[in-house]
Protein backbone atom coordinates (compact mmCIF):
# COMPACT_ATOMS: atom_id res chain seq x y z
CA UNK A 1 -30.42 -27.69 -38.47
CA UNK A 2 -27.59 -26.77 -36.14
CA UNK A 3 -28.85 -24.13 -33.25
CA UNK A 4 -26.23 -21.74 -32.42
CA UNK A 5 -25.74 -18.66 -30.15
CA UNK A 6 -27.30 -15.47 -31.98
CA UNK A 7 -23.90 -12.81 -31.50
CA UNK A 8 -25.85 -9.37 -32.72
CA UNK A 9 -24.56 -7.10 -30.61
CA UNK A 10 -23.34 -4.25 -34.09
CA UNK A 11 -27.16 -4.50 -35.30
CA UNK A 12 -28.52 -4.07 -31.77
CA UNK A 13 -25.98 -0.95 -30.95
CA UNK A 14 -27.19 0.47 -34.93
CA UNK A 15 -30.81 0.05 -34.08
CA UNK A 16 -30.10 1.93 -30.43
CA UNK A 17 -28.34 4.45 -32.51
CA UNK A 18 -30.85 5.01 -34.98
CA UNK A 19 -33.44 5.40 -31.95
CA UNK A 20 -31.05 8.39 -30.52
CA UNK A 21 -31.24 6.58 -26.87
CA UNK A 22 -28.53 6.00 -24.30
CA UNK A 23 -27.43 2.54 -23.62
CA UNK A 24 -29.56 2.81 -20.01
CA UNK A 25 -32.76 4.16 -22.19
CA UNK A 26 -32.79 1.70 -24.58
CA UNK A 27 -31.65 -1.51 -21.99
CA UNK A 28 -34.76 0.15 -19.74
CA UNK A 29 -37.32 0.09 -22.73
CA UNK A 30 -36.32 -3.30 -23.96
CA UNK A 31 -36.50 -4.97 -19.73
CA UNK A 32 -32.82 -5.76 -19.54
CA UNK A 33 -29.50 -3.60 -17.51
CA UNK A 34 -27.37 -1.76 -18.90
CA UNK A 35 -24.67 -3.62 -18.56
CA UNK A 36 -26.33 -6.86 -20.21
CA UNK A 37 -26.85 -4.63 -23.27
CA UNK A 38 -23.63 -3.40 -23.17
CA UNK A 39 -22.38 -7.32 -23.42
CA UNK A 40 -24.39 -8.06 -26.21
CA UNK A 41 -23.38 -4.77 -28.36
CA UNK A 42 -19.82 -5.72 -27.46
CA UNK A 43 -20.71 -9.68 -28.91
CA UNK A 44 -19.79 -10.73 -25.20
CA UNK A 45 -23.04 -12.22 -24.55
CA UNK A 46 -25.33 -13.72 -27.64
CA UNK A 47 -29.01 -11.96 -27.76
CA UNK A 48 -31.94 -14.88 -26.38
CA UNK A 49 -34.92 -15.44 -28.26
CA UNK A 50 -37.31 -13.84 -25.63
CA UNK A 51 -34.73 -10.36 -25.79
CA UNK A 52 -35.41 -11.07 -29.69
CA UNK A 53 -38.75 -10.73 -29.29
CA UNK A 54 -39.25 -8.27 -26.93
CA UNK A 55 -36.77 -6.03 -29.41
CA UNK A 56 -38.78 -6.77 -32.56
CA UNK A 57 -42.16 -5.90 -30.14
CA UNK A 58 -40.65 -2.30 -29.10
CA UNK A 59 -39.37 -1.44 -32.21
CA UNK A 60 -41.57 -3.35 -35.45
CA UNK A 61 -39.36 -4.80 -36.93
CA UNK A 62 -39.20 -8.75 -38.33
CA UNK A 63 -36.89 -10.66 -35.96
CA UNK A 64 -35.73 -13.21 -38.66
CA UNK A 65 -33.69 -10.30 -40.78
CA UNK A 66 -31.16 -9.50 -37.63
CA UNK A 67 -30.67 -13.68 -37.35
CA UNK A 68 -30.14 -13.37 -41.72
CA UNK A 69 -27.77 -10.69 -40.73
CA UNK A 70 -26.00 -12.62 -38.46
CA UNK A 71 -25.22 -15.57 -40.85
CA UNK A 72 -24.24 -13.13 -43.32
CA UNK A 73 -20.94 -11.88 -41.34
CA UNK A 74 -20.69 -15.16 -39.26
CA UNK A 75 -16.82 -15.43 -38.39
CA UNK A 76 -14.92 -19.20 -37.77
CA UNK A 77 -12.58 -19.04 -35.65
CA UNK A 78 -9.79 -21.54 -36.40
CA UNK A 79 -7.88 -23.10 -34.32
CA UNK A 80 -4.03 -24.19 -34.78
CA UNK A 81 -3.30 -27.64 -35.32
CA UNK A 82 -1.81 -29.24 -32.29
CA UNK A 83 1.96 -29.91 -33.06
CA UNK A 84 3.23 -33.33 -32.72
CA UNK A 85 4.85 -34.46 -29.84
CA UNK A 86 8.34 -34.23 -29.90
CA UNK A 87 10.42 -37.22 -29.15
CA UNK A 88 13.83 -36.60 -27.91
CA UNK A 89 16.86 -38.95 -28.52
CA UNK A 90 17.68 -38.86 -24.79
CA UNK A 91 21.54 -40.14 -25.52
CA UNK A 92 22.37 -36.63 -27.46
CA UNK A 93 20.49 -34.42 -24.76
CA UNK A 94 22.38 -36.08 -21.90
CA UNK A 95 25.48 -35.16 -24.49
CA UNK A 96 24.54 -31.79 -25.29
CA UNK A 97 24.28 -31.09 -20.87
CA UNK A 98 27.94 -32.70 -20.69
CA UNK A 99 29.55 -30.59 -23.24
CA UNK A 100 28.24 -27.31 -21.46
């Protein structure tokens, strides 16, 4: 089994919500700064499995749902197929320059 990055951060910001705290209450009862929670509710930095803990410590809750949730709206991000390189008939370019 693959291990990935855990990107939580619209679960963390409900629970915070649902707790009616400030981003600097909640980043001070959970041990982190405000700006590092901030990062994670924004899915700009992936939650650790010790910030895991400590969050399912403060606030009861079983760790292993928010990872379920996770999964659940996992995006791929797809990239573009490189294009092929182009070859150019050099004869018809140097052409093309003459005629202008």
């Amino acid at each position: 089994m693959a291990i990935g990055k855990l990107f939580i951060g619209r679960k963390v910001r409900e629970i915070r919500q649902a707790s009616s705290t400030t981003q600097a209450q909640f980043a001070d009862m959970i041990g982190i700064s405000t700006s590092y929670l901030n990062q994670i509710e924004n899915n700009q930095r992936p939650v650790s499995a010790m910030l895991m803990l400590r969050l399912s410590e403060v606030y009861d809750f079983d760790p292993r749902k928010l990872a379920a949730a996770e999964h659940r709206h996992h995006r791929t991000v797809v990239r573009p197929e490189r294009p092929a390189a182009v070859r150019l008939d050099r004869g018809a370019v140097r052409s093309t320059v003459r005629d202008l």
